[in-house]
N, C-alpha and C. Protein backbone atom coordinates (compact mmCIF):
# COMPACT_ATOMS: atom_id res chain seq x y z
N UNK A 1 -61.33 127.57 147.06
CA UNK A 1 -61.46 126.32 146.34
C UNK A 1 -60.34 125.40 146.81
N UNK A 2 -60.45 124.39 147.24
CA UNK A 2 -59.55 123.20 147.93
C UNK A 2 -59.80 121.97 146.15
N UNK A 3 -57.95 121.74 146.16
CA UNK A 3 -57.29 121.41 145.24
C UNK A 3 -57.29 119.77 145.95
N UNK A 4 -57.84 118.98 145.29
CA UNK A 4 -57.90 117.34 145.36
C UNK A 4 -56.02 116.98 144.96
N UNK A 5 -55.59 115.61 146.07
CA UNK A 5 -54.13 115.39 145.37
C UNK A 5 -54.65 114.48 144.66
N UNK A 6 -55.86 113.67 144.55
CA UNK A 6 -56.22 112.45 144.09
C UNK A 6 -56.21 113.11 142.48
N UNK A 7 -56.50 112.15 141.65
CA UNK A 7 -56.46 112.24 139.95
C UNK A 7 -57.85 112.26 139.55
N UNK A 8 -58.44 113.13 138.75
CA UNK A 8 -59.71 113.32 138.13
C UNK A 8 -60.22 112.37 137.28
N UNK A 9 -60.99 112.15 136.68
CA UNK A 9 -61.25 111.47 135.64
C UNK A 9 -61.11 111.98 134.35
N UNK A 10 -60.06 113.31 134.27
CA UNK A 10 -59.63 113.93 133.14
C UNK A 10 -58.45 113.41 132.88
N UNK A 11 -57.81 113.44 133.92
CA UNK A 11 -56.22 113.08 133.96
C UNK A 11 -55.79 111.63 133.98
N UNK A 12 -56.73 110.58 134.31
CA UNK A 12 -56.56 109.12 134.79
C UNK A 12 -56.22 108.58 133.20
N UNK A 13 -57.23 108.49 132.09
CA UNK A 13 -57.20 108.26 131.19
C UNK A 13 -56.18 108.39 130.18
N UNK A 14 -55.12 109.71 130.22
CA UNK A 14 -54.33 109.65 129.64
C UNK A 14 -52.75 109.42 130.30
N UNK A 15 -52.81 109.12 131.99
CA UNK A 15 -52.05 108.37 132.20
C UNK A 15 -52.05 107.19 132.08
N UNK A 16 -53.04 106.59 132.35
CA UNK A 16 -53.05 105.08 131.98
C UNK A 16 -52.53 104.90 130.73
N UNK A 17 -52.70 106.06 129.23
CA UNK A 17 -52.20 105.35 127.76
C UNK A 17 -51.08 105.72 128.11
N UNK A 18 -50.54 106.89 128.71
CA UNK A 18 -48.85 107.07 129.00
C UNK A 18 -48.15 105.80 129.61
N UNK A 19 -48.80 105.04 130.66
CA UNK A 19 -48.28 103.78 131.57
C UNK A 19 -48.34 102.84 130.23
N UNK A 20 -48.92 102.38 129.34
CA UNK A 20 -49.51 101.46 128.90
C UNK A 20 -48.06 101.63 127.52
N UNK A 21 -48.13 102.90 127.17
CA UNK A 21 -47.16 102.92 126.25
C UNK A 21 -45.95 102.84 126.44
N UNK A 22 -45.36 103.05 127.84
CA UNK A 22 -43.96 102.67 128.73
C UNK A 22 -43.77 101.58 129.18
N UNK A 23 -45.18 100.34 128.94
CA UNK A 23 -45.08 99.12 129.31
C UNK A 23 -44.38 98.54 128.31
N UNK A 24 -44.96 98.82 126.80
CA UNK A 24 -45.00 98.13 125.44
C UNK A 24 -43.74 98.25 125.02
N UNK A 25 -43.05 99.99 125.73
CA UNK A 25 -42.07 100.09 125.18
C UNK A 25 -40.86 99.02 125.60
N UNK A 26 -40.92 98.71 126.92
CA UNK A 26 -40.21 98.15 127.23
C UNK A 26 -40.51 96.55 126.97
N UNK A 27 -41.28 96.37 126.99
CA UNK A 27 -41.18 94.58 125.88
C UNK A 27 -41.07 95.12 125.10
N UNK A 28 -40.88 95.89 123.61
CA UNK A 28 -40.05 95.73 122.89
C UNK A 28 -38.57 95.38 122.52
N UNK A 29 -38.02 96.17 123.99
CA UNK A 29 -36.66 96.36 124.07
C UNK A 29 -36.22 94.97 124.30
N UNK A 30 -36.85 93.94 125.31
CA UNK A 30 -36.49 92.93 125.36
C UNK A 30 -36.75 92.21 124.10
N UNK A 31 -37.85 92.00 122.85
CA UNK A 31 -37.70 91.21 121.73
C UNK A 31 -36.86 91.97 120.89
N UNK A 32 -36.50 93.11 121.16
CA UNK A 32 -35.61 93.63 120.05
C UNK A 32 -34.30 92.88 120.36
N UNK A 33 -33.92 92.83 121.72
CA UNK A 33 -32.72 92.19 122.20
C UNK A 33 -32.20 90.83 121.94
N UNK A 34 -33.63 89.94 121.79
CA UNK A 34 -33.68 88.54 121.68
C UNK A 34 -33.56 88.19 120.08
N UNK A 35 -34.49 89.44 119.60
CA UNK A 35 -34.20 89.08 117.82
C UNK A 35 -33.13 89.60 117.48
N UNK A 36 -32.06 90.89 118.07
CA UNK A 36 -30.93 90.79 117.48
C UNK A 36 -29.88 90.03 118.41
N UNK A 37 -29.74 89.65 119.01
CA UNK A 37 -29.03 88.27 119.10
C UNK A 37 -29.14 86.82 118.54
N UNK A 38 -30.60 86.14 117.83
CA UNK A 38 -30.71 85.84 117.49
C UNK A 38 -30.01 85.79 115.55
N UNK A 39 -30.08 86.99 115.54
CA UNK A 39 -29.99 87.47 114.15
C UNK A 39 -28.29 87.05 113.98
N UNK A 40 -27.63 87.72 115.08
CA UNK A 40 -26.29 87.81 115.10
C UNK A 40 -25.89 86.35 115.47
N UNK A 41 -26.65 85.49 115.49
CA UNK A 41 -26.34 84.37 115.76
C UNK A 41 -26.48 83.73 114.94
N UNK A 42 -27.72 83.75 113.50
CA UNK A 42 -27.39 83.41 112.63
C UNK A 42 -26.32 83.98 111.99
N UNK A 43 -25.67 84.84 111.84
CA UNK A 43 -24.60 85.77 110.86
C UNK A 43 -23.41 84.40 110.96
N UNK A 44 -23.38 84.07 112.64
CA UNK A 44 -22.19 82.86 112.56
C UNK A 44 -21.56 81.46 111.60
N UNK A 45 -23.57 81.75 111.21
CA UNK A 45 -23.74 80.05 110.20
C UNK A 45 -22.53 80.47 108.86
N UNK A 46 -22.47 81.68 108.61
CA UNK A 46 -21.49 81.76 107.32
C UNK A 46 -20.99 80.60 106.48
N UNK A 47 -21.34 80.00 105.83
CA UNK A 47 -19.83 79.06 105.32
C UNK A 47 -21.49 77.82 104.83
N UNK A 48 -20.25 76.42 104.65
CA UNK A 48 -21.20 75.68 103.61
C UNK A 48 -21.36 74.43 105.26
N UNK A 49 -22.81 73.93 104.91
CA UNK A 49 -22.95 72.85 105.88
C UNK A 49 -23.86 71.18 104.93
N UNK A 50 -23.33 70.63 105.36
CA UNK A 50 -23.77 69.49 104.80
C UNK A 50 -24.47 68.29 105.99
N UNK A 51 -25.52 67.97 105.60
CA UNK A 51 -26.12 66.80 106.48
C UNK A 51 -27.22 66.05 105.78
N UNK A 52 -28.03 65.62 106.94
CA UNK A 52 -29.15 64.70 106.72
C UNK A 52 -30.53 65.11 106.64
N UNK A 53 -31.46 65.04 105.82
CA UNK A 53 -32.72 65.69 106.09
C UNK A 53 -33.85 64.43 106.75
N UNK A 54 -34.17 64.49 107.14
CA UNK A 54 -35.39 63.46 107.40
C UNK A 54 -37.15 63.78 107.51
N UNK A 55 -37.95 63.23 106.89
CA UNK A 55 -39.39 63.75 106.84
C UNK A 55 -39.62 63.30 107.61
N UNK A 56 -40.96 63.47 107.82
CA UNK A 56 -41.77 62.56 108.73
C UNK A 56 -42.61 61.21 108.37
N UNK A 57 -42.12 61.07 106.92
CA UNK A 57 -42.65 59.86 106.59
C UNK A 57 -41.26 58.53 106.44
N UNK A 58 -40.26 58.66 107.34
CA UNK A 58 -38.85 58.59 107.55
C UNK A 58 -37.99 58.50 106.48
N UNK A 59 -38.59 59.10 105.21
CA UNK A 59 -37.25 59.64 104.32
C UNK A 59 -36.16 59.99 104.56
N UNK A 60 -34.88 59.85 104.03
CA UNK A 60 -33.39 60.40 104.33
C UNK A 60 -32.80 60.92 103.26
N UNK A 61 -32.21 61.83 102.78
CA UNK A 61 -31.28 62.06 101.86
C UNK A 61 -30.30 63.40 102.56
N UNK A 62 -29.15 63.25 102.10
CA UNK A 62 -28.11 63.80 101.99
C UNK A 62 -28.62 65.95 101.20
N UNK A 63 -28.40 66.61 101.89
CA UNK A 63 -28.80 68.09 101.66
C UNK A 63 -27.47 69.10 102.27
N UNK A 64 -27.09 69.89 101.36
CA UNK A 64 -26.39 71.05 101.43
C UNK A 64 -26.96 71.97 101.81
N UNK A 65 -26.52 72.94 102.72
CA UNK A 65 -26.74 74.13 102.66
C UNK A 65 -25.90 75.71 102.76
N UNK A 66 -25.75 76.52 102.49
CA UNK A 66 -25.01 77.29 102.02
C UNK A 66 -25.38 78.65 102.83
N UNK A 67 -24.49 79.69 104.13
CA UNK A 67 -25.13 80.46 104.34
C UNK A 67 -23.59 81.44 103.99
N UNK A 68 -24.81 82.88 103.89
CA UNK A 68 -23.79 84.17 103.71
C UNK A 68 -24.35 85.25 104.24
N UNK A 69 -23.21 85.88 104.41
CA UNK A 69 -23.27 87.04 105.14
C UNK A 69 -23.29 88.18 104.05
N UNK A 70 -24.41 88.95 103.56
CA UNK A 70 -24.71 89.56 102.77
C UNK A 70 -24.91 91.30 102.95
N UNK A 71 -24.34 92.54 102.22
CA UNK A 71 -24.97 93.80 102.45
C UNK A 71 -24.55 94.35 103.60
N UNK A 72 -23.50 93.85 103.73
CA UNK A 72 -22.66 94.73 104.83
C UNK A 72 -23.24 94.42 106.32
N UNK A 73 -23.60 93.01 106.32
CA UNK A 73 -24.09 92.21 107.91
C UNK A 73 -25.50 92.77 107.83
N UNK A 74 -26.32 92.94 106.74
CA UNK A 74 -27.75 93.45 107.66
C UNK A 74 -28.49 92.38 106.70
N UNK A 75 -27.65 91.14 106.22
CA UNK A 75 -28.91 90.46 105.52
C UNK A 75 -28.02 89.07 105.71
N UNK A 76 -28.83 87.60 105.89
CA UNK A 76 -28.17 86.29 106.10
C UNK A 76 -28.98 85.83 104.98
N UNK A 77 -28.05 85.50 104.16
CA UNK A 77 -28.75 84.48 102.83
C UNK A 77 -28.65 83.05 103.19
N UNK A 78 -29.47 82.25 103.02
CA UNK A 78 -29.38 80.93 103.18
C UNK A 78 -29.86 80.44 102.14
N UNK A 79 -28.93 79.51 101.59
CA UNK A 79 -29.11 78.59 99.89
C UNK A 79 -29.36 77.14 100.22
N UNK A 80 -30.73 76.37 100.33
CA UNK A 80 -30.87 75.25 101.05
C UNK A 80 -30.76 74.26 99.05
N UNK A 81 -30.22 73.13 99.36
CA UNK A 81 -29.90 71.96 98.13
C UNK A 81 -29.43 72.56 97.57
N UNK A 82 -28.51 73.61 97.53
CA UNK A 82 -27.41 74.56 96.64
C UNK A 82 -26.88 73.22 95.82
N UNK A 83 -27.52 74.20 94.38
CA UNK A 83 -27.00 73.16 93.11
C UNK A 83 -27.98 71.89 92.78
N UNK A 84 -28.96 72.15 93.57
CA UNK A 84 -30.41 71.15 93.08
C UNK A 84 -31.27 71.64 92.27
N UNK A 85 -31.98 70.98 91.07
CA UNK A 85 -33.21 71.68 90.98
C UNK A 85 -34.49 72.18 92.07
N UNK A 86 -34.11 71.75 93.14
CA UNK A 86 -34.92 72.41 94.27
C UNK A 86 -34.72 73.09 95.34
N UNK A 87 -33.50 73.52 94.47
CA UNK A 87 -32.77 74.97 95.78
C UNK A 87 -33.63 76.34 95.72
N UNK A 88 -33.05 76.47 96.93
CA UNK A 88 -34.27 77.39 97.51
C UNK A 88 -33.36 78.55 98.72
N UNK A 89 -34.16 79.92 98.66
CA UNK A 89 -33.32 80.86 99.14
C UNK A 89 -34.22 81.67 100.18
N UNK A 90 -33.63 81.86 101.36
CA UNK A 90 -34.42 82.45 102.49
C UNK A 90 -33.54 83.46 102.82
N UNK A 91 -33.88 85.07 102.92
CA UNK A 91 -33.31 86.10 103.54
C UNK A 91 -33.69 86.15 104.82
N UNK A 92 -32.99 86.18 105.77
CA UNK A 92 -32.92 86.48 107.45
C UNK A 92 -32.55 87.72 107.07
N UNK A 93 -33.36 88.88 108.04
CA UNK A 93 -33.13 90.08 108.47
C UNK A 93 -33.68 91.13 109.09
N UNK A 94 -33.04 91.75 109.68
CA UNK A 94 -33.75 93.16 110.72
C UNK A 94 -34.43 94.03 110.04
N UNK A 95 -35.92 94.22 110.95
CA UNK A 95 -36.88 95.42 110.06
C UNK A 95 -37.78 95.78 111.56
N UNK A 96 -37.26 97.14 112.07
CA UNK A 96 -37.77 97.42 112.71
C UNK A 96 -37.79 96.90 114.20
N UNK A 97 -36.66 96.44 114.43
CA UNK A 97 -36.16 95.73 115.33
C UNK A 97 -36.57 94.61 115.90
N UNK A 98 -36.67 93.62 114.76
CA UNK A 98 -37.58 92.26 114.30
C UNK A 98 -36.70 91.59 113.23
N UNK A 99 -36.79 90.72 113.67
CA UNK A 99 -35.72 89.41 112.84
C UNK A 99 -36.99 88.64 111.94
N UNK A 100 -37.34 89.07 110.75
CA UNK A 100 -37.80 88.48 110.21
C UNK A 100 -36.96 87.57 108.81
N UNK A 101 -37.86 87.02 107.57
CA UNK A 101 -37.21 86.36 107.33
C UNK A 101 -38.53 85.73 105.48
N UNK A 102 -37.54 86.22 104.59
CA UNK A 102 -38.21 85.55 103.16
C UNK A 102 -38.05 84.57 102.87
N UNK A 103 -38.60 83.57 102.60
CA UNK A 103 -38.45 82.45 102.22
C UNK A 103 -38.85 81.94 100.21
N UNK A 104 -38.12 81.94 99.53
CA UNK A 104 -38.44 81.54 98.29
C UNK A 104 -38.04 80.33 97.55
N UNK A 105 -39.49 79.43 97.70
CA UNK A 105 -39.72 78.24 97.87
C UNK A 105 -39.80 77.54 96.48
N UNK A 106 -39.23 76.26 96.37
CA UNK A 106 -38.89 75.50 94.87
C UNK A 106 -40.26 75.51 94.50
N UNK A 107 -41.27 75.27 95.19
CA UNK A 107 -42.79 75.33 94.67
C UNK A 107 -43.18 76.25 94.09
N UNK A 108 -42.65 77.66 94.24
CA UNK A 108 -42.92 79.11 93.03
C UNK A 108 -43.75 80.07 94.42
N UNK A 109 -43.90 79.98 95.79
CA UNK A 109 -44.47 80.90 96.42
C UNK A 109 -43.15 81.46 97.55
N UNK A 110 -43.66 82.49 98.35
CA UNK A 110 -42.80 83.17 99.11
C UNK A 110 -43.32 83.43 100.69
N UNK A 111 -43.04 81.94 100.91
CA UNK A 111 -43.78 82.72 102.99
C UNK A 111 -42.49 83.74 103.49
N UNK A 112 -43.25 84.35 104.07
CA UNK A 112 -42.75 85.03 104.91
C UNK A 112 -42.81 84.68 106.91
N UNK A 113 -41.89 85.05 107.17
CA UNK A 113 -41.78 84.52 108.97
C UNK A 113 -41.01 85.68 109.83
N UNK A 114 -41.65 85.37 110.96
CA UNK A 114 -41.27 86.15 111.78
C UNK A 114 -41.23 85.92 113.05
N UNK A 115 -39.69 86.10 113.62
CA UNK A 115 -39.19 85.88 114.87
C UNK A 115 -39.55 85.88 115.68
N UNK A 116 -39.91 84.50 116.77
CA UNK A 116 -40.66 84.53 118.06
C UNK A 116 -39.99 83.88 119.22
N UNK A 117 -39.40 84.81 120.16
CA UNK A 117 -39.00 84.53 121.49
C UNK A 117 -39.38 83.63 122.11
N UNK A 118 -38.22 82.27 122.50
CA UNK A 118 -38.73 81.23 123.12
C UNK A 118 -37.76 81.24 124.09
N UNK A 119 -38.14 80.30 125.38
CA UNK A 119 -37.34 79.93 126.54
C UNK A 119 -36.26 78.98 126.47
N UNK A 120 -35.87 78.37 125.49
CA UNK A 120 -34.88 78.02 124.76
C UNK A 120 -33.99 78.41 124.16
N UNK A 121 -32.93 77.40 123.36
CA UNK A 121 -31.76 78.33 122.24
C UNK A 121 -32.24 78.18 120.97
N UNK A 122 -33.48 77.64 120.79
CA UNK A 122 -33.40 78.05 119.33
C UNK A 122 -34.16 79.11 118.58
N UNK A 123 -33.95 79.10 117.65
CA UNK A 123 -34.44 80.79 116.30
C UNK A 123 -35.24 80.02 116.06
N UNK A 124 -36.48 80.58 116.50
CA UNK A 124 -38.53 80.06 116.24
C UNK A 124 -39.12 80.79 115.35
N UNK A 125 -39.03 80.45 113.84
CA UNK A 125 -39.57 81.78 113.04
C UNK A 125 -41.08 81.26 112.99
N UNK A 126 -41.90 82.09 113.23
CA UNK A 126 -43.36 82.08 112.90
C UNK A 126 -43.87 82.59 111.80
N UNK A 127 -45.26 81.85 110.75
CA UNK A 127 -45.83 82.23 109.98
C UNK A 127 -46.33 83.57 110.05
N UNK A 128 -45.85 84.79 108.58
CA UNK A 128 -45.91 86.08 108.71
C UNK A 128 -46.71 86.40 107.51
N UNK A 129 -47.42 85.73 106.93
CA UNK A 129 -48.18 85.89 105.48
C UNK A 129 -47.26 85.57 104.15
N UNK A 130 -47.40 86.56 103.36
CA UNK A 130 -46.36 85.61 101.97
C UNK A 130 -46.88 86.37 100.73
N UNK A 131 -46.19 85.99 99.62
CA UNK A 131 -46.85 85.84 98.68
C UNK A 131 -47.03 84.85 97.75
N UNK A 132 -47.99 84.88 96.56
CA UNK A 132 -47.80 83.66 95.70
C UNK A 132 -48.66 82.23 96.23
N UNK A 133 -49.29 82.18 97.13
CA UNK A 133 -50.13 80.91 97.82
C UNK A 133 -51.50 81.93 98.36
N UNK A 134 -52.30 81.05 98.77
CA UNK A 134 -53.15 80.85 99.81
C UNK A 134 -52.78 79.82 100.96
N UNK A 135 -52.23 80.45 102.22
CA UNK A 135 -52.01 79.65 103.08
C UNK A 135 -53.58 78.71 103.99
N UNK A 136 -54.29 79.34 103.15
CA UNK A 136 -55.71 77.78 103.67
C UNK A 136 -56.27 76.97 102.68
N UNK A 137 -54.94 77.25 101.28
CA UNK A 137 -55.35 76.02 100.67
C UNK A 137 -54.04 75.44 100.00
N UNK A 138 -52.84 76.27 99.77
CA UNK A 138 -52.04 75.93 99.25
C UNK A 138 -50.60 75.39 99.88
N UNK A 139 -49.63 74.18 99.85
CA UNK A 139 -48.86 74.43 100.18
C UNK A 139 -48.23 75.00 100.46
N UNK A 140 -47.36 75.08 101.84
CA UNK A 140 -46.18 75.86 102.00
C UNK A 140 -45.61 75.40 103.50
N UNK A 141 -44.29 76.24 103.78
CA UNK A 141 -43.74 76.10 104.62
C UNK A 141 -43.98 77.06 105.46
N UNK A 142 -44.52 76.59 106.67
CA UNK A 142 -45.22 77.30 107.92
C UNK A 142 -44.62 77.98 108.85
N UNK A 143 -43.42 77.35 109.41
CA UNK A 143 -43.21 77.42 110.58
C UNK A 143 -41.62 76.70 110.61
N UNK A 144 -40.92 76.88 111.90
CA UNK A 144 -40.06 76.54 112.03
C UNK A 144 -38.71 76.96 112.76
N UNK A 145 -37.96 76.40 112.95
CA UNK A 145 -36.53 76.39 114.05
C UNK A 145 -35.14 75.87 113.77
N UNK A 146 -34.40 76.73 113.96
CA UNK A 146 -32.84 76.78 114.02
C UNK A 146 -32.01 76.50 115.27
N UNK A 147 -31.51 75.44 115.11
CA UNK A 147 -30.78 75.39 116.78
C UNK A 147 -29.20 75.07 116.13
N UNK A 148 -28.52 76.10 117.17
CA UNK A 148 -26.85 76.24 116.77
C UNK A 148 -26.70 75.33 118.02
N UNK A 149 -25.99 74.16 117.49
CA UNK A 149 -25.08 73.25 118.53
C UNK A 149 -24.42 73.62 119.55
N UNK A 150 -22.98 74.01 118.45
CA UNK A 150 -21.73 74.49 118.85
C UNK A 150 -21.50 75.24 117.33
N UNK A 151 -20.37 75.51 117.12
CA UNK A 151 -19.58 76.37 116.16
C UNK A 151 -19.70 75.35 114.54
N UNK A 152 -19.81 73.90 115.06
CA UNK A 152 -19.83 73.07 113.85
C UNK A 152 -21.13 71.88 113.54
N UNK A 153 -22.31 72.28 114.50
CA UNK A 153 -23.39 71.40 113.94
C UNK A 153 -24.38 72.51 114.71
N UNK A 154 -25.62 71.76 113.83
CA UNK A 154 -26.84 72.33 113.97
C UNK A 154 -28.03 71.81 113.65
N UNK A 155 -29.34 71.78 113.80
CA UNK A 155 -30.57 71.47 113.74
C UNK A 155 -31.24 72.14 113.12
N UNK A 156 -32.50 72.08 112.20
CA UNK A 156 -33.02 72.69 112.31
C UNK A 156 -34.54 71.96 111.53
N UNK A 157 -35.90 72.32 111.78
CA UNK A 157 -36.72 71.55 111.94
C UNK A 157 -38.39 72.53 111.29
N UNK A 158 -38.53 72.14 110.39
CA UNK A 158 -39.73 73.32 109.31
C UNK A 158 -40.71 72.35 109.13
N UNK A 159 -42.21 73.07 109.47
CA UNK A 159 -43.28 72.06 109.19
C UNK A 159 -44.28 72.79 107.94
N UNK A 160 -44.27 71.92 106.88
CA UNK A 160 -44.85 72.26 105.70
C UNK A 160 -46.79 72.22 106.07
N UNK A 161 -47.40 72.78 105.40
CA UNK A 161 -48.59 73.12 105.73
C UNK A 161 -49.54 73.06 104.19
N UNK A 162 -50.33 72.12 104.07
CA UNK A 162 -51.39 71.83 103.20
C UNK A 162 -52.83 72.24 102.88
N UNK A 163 -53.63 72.46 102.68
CA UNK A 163 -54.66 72.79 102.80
C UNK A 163 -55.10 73.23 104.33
N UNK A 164 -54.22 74.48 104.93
CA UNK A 164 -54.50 75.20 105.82
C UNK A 164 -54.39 74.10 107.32
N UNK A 165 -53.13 72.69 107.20
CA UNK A 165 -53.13 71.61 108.14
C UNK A 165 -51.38 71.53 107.61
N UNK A 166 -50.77 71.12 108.98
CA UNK A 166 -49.52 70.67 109.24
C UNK A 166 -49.44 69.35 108.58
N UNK A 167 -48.70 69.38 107.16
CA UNK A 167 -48.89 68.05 106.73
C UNK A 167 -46.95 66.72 106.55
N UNK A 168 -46.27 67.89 106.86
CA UNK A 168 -44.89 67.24 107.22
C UNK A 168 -44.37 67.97 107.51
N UNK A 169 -43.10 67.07 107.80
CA UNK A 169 -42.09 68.04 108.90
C UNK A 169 -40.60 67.39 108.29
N UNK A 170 -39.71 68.46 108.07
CA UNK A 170 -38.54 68.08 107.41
C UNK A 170 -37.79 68.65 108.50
N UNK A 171 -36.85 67.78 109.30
CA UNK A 171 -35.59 68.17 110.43
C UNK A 171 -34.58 67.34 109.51
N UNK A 172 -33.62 68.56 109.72
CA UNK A 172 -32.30 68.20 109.15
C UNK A 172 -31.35 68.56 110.64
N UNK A 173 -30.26 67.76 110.23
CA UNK A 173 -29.16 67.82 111.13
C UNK A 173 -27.85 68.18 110.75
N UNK A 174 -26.79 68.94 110.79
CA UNK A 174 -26.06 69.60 109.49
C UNK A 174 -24.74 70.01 110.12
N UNK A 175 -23.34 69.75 109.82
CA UNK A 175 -22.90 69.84 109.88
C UNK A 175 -21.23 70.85 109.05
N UNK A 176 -20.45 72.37 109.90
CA UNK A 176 -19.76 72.74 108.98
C UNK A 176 -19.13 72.47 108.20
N UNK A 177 -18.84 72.79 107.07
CA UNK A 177 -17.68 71.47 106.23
C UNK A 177 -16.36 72.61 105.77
N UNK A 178 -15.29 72.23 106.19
CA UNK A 178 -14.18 72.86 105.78
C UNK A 178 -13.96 73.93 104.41
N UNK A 179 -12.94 75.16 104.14
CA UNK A 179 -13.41 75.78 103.21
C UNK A 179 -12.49 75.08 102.37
């Protein structure tokens, strides 16, 4: 009996899921890399920042925001109009080597987002489901981005979502403020 070096059609199949699962593994490693640097890049925001918000219907007002380093570095609290009746609190954090992120919104619901690798510097959180809404009929906040300046300003830019449509966009511009 003469032994083929070629691969059977027994053996092809479960190398290919072996190749396929050494592919995946390794893009993981790279978004794991990108979301914890990302992550650790929010940890920096620490401290209180004050700036400008602007809609898209060119509203302006004056907005605080408040970040902390929470739970022994594995959680970033962010307190947006700290001390408003419409403050509002978003947990940044690692799950599974994914920078996701709670959002609990003055409106009474809770999107959830999750970290998406861009060719840029900024933290791109993407819509991750939620609770408390219907995101194809109810308000909420969709989407959105964090851009670190330098050590003392920053950007960052969230598009609210209406009856399942992008219906504004609030970019603030924000600056550290001394302790």
């Amino acid at each position: 009996m003469r032994r083929s070096s070629h691969l059977d059609h027994r053996t092809t199949p479960c190398l290919l899921l072996a190749l396929l699962a050494l592919a995946a593994q390794g893009s993981d490693s790279v978004t794991d890399n990108s979301a914890q640097a990302a992550f650790e890049q929010l940890k920096t925001l620490h401290g209180r920042w004050i700036g400008e918000e602007q809609t898209l219907d060119g509203q302006t007002r004056q907005v605080e925001y408040v970040y902390k380093v929470q739970s022994n570095g594995s959680a970033v609290l962010e307190t947006a109009m700290a001390g408003e009746p419409e403050e509002m609190t978003t947990v940044f954090y690692m799950a599974d080597g994914q920078l996701q992120a709670s959002h609990y919104c003055s409106i009474g619901n809770q999107p959830a987002f999750r970290f998406a690798p861009a060719d840029d510097d900024r933290i791109t959180m993407t819509f991750a489901g939620g609770t408390g809404f219907d995101p194809a009929v109810d308000g909420h906040v969709h989407e959105g981005w964090i851009r670190v300046i330098d050590g003392d300003r920053m950007e960052q830019n969230w598009v609210f979502y209406d009856k399942g449509a992008a219906a504004s966009t609030m970019t603030m511009t924000l600056e550290r403020q001394a302790d």
